[in-house]
Protein backbone atom coordinates (compact mmCIF):
# COMPACT_ATOMS: atom_id res chain seq x y z
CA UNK A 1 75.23 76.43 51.20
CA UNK A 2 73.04 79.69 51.76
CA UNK A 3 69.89 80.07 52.95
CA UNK A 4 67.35 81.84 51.68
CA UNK A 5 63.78 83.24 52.91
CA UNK A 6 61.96 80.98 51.12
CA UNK A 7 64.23 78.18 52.39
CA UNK A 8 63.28 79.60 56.15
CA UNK A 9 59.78 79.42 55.69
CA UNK A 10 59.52 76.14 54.09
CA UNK A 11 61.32 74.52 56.27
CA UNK A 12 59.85 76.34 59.48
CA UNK A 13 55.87 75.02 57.70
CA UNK A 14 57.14 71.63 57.74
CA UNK A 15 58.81 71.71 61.06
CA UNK A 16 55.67 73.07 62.43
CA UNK A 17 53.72 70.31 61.39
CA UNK A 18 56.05 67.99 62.19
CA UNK A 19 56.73 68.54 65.88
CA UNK A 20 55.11 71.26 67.44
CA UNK A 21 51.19 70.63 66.25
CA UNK A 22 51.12 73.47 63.15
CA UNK A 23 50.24 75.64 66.27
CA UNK A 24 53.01 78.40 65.88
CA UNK A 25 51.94 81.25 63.44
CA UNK A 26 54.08 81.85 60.65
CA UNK A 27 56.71 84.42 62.23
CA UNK A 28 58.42 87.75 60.57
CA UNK A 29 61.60 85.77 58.60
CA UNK A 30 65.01 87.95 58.19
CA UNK A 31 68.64 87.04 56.88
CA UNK A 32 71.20 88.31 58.85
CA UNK A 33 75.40 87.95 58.54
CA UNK A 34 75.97 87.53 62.52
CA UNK A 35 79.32 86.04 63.39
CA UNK A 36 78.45 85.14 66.55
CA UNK A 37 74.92 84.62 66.44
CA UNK A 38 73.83 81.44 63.91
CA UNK A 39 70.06 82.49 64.43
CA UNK A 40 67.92 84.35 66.96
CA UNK A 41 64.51 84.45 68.27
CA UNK A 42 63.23 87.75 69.18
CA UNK A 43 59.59 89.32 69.87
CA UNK A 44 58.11 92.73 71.80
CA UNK A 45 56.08 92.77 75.41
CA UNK A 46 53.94 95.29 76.44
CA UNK A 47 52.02 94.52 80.17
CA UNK A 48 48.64 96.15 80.31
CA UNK A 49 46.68 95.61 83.83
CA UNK A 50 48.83 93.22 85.01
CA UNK A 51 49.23 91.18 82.10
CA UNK A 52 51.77 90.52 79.51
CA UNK A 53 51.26 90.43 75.89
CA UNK A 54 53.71 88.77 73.26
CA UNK A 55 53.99 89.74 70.01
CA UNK A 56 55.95 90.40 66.54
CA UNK A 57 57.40 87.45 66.62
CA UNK A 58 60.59 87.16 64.41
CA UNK A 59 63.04 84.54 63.36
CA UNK A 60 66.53 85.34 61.74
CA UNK A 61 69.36 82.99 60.55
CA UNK A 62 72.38 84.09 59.57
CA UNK A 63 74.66 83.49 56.41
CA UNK A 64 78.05 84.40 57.95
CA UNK A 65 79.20 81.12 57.01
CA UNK A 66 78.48 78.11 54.63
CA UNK A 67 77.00 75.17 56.27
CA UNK A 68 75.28 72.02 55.01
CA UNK A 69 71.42 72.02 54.96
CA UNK A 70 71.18 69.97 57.98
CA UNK A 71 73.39 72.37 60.00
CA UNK A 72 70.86 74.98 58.91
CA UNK A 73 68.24 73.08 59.69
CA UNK A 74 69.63 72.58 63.34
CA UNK A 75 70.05 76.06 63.70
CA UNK A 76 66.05 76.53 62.54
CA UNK A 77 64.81 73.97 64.72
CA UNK A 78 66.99 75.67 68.08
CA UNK A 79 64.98 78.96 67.56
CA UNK A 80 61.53 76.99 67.01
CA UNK A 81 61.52 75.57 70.34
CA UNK A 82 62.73 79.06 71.87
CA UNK A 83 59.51 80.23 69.62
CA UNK A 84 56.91 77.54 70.73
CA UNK A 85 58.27 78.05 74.55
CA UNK A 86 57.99 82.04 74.53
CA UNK A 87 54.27 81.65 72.24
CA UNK A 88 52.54 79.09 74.37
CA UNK A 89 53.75 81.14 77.51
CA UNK A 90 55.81 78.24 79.24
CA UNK A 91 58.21 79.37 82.12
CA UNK A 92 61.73 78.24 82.14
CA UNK A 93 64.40 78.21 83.94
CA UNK A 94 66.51 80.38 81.92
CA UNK A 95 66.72 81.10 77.94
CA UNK A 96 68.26 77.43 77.86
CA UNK A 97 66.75 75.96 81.05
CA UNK A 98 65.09 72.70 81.60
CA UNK A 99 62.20 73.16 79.43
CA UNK A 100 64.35 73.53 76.43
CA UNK A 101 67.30 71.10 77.08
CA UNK A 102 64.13 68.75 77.22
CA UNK A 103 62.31 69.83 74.08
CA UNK A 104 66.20 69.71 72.27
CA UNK A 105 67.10 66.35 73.91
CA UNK A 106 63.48 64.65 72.90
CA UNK A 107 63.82 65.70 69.42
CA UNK A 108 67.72 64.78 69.67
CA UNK A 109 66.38 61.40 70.52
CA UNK A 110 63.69 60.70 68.34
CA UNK A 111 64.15 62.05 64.85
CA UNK A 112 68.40 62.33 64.89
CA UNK A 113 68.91 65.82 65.39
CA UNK A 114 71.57 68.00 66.96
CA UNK A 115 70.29 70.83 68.24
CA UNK A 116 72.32 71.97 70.99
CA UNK A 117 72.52 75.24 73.10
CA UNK A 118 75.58 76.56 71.82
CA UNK A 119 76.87 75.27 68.06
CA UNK A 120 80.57 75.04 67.53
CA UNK A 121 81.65 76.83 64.66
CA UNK A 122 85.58 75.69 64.78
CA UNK A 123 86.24 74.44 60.99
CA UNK A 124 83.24 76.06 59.65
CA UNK A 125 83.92 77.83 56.28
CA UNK A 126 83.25 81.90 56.28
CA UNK A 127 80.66 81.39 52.99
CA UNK A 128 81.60 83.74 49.72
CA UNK A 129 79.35 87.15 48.77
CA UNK A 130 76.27 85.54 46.50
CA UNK A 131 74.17 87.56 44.86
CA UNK A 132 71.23 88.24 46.36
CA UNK A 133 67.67 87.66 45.62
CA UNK A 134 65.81 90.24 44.38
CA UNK A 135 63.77 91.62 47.79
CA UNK A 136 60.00 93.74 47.18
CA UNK A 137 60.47 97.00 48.45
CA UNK A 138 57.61 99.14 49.70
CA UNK A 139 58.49 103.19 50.21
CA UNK A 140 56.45 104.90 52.01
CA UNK A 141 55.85 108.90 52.50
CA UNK A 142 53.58 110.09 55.65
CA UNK A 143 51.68 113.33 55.84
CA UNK A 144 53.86 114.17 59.00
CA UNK A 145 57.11 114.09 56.48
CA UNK A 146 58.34 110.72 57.96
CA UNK A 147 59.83 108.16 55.47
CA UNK A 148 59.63 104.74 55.76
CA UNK A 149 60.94 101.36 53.88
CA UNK A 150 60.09 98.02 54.61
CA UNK A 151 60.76 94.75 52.93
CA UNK A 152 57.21 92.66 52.10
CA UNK A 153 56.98 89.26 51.28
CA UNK A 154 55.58 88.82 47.74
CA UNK A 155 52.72 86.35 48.54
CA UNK A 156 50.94 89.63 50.74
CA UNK A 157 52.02 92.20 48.21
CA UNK A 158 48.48 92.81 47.68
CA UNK A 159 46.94 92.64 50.90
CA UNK A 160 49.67 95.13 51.78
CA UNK A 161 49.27 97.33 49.13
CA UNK A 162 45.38 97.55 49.75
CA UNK A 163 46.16 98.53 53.23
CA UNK A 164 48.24 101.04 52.64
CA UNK A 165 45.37 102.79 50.49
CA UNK A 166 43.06 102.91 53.17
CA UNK A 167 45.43 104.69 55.89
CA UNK A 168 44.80 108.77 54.95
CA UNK A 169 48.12 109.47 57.09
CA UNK A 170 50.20 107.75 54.24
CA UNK A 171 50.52 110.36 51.80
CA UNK A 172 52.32 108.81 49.12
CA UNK A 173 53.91 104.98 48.95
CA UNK A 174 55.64 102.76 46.22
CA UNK A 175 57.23 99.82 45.08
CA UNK A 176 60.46 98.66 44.25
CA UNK A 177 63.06 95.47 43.78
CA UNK A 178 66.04 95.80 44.42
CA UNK A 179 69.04 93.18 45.13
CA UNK A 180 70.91 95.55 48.09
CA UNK A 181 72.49 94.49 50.35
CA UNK A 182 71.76 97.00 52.70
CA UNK A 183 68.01 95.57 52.99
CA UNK A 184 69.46 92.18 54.38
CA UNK A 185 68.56 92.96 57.54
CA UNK A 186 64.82 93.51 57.47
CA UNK A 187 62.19 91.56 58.11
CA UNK A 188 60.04 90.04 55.78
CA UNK A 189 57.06 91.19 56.91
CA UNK A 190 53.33 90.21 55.83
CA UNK A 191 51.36 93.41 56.89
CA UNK A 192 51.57 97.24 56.76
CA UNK A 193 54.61 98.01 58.36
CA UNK A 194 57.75 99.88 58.08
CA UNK A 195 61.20 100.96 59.65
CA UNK A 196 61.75 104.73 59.52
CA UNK A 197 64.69 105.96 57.59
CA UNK A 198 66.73 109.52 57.19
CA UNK A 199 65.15 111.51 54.39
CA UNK A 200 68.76 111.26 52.95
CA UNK A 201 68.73 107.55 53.12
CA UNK A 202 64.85 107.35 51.62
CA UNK A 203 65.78 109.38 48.19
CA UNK A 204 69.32 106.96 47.79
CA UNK A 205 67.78 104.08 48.35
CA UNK A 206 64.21 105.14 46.21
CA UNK A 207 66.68 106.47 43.34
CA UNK A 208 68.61 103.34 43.20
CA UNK A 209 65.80 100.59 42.75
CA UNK A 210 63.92 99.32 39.91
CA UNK A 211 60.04 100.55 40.41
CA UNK A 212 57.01 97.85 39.65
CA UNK A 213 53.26 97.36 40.31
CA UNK A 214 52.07 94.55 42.21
């Protein structure tokens, strides 16, 4: 099977609840096509008078290759605990260190799992092209001449869009669907935020996608 974003997220809400509390925050979800990578947990620092802030939390899992639901859900569950470890601010003893060969084992243990610190992809089928879900585009034009696309998740199409209104340095924005593949990669995000693009890449990408009102 494939996963999709919706998949992620519904699976990360019950998770949540489930075993760490509902205390983790919903994170930024993305689909990658990593060989070598089955999913990743990454987030930004900055250190400000001597202390470090976390934040931008994102999760991605890839579709490289076709695996059963439970597989995926292994995968999932692997970058939670990296998630709840780096959130709540617990040290370890490395990315896979004590803390999380004990989280992974306990859960092993107790509800059946296999989450493991490296997965063994020998046998696993390379999955076939799908076609993929239609993804909500934003485009976005700043007074300064920068261009900007990002990839919003439909439930805060709204909120976005109202915030987006109220920043004067956004001179023009839109928005789009648009099944590319090319937007795979970006994060579904939940707030006014974009990746800068090549004005070359902006009007291909604009040109090419359906336009809609949220």
């Amino acid at each position: 099977m494939q996963v999709s974003i919706e998949w992620i997220e519904k699976w990360f809400t019950v998770f949540n609840n489930d075993y760490f509390g509902g205390k983790l925050p919903l994170p930024d979800l993305a689909l990658s096509k990593s060989k070598t990578r089955l999913g990743s947990m990454s987030c930004k620092h900055v250190t400000r008078f001597g202390r470090t802030k976390v934040y931008d939390f994102a999760i991605r899992i890839s579709n490289y290759y076709d695996m059963t639901e439970r597989q995926f859900q292994n995968v999932l569950l692997h970058e939670m605990i990296h998630y709840s470890i780096t959130y709540t601010g617990t040290k370890d003893t490395s990315p896979h260190g004590v803390v999380f060969r004990g989280m992974a084992d306990a859960m092993n243990r107790k509800y059946g799992w296999d989450i493991n610190v490296m997965i063994s992809i020998r046998n696993v089928k390379v999955a076939d092209d799908k076609i993929v879900k239609p993804f909500l585009v934003m485009a976005l034009e700043l007074q300064t001449g920068e261009r900007l696309l990002t990839v919003v998740n439909p439930k805060y199409a709204k909120k976005v869009d109202s915030m987006a209104r109220n920043v004067k340095r956004i001179s023009r924005f839109a928005w789009y669907t648009s099944t590319d593949k090319y937007f795979i990669h970006y994060p579904l995000v939940r707030a006014l935020r974009g990746r800068r693009v090549t004005l070359d890449v902006y009007e291909e990408k604009t040109s090419e996608m359906q336009e809609v009102l949220v």
